[in-house]
Protein backbone atom coordinates (compact mmCIF):
# COMPACT_ATOMS: atom_id res chain seq x y z
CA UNK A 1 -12.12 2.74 14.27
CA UNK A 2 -12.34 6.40 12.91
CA UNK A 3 -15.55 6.19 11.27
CA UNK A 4 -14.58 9.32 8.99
CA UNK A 5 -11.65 8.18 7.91
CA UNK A 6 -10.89 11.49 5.00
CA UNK A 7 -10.82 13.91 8.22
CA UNK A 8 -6.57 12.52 8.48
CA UNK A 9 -4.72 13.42 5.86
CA UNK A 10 -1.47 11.39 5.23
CA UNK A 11 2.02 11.94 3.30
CA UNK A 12 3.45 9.49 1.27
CA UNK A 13 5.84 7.99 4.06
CA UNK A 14 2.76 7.51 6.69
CA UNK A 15 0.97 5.87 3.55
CA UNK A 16 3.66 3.84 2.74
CA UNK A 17 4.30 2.82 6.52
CA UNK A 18 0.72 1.92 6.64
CA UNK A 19 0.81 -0.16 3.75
CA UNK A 20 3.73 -1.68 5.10
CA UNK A 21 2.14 -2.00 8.64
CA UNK A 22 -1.23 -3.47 6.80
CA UNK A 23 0.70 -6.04 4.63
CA UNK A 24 2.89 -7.07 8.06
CA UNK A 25 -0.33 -7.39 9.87
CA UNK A 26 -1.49 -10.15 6.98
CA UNK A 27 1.34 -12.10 6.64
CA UNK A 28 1.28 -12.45 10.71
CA UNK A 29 -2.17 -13.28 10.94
CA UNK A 30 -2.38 -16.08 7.97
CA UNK A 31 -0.60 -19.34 8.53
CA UNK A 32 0.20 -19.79 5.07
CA UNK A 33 0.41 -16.29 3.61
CA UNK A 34 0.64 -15.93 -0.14
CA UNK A 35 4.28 -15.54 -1.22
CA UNK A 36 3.68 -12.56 -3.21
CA UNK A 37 3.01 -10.46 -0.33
CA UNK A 38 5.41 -11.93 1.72
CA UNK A 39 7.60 -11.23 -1.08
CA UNK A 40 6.20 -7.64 -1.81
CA UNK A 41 6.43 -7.27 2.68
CA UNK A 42 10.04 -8.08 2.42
CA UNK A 43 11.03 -5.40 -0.67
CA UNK A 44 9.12 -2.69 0.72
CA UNK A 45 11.43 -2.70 3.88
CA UNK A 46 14.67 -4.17 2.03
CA UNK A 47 14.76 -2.54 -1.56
CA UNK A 48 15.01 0.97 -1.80
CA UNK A 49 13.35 1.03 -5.36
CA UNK A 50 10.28 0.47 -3.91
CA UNK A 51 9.97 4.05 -2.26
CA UNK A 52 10.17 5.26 -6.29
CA UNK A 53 7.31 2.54 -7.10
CA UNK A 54 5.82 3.81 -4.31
CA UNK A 55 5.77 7.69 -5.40
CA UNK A 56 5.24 6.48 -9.35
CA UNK A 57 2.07 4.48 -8.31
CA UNK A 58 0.82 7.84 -5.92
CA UNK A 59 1.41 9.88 -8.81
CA UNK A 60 -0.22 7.52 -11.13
CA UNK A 61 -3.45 7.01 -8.70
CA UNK A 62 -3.70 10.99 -8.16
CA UNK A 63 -3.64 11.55 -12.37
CA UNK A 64 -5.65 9.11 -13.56
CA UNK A 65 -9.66 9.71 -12.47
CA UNK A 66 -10.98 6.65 -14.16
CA UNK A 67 -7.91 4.45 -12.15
CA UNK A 68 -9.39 5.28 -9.33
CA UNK A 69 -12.56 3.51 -10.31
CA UNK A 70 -11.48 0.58 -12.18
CA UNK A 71 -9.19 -1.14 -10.04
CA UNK A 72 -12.29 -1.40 -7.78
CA UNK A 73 -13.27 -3.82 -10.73
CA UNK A 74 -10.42 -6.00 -11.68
């Protein structure tokens, strides 16, 4: 693994195909994966709304400073 990870920049479809590929990855590993992300696995390749949650929660992430620091605490 990369070590410095911020030297690859990424658009929003690679992020969203790695999010994708990540989630994928989880729900293959686990025997019993939660049903949320199996759920949430499912819409981001089915429902093409998600692409515009996608963007909405990029935008949100990239305005909001102290987001970026409190979901780190939830």
């Amino acid at each position: 693994m990369d070590s410095d990870w911020t030297l690859q920049s990424l658009t929003l479809d690679e992020a969203f195909r790695a999010a994708y590929f990540m989630i994928d990855q989880y729900v293959a590993l686990e025997s019993s994966p939660d049903v949320g992300l199996v759920l949430l696995h499912q819409y981001m390749k089915s429902d093409p709304a998600r692409w515009d949650d996608w963007t909405a929660s990029v935008r949100r992430a990239l305005s909001n400073e102290s987001a970026h620091q409190d979901w780190l605490h939830d």
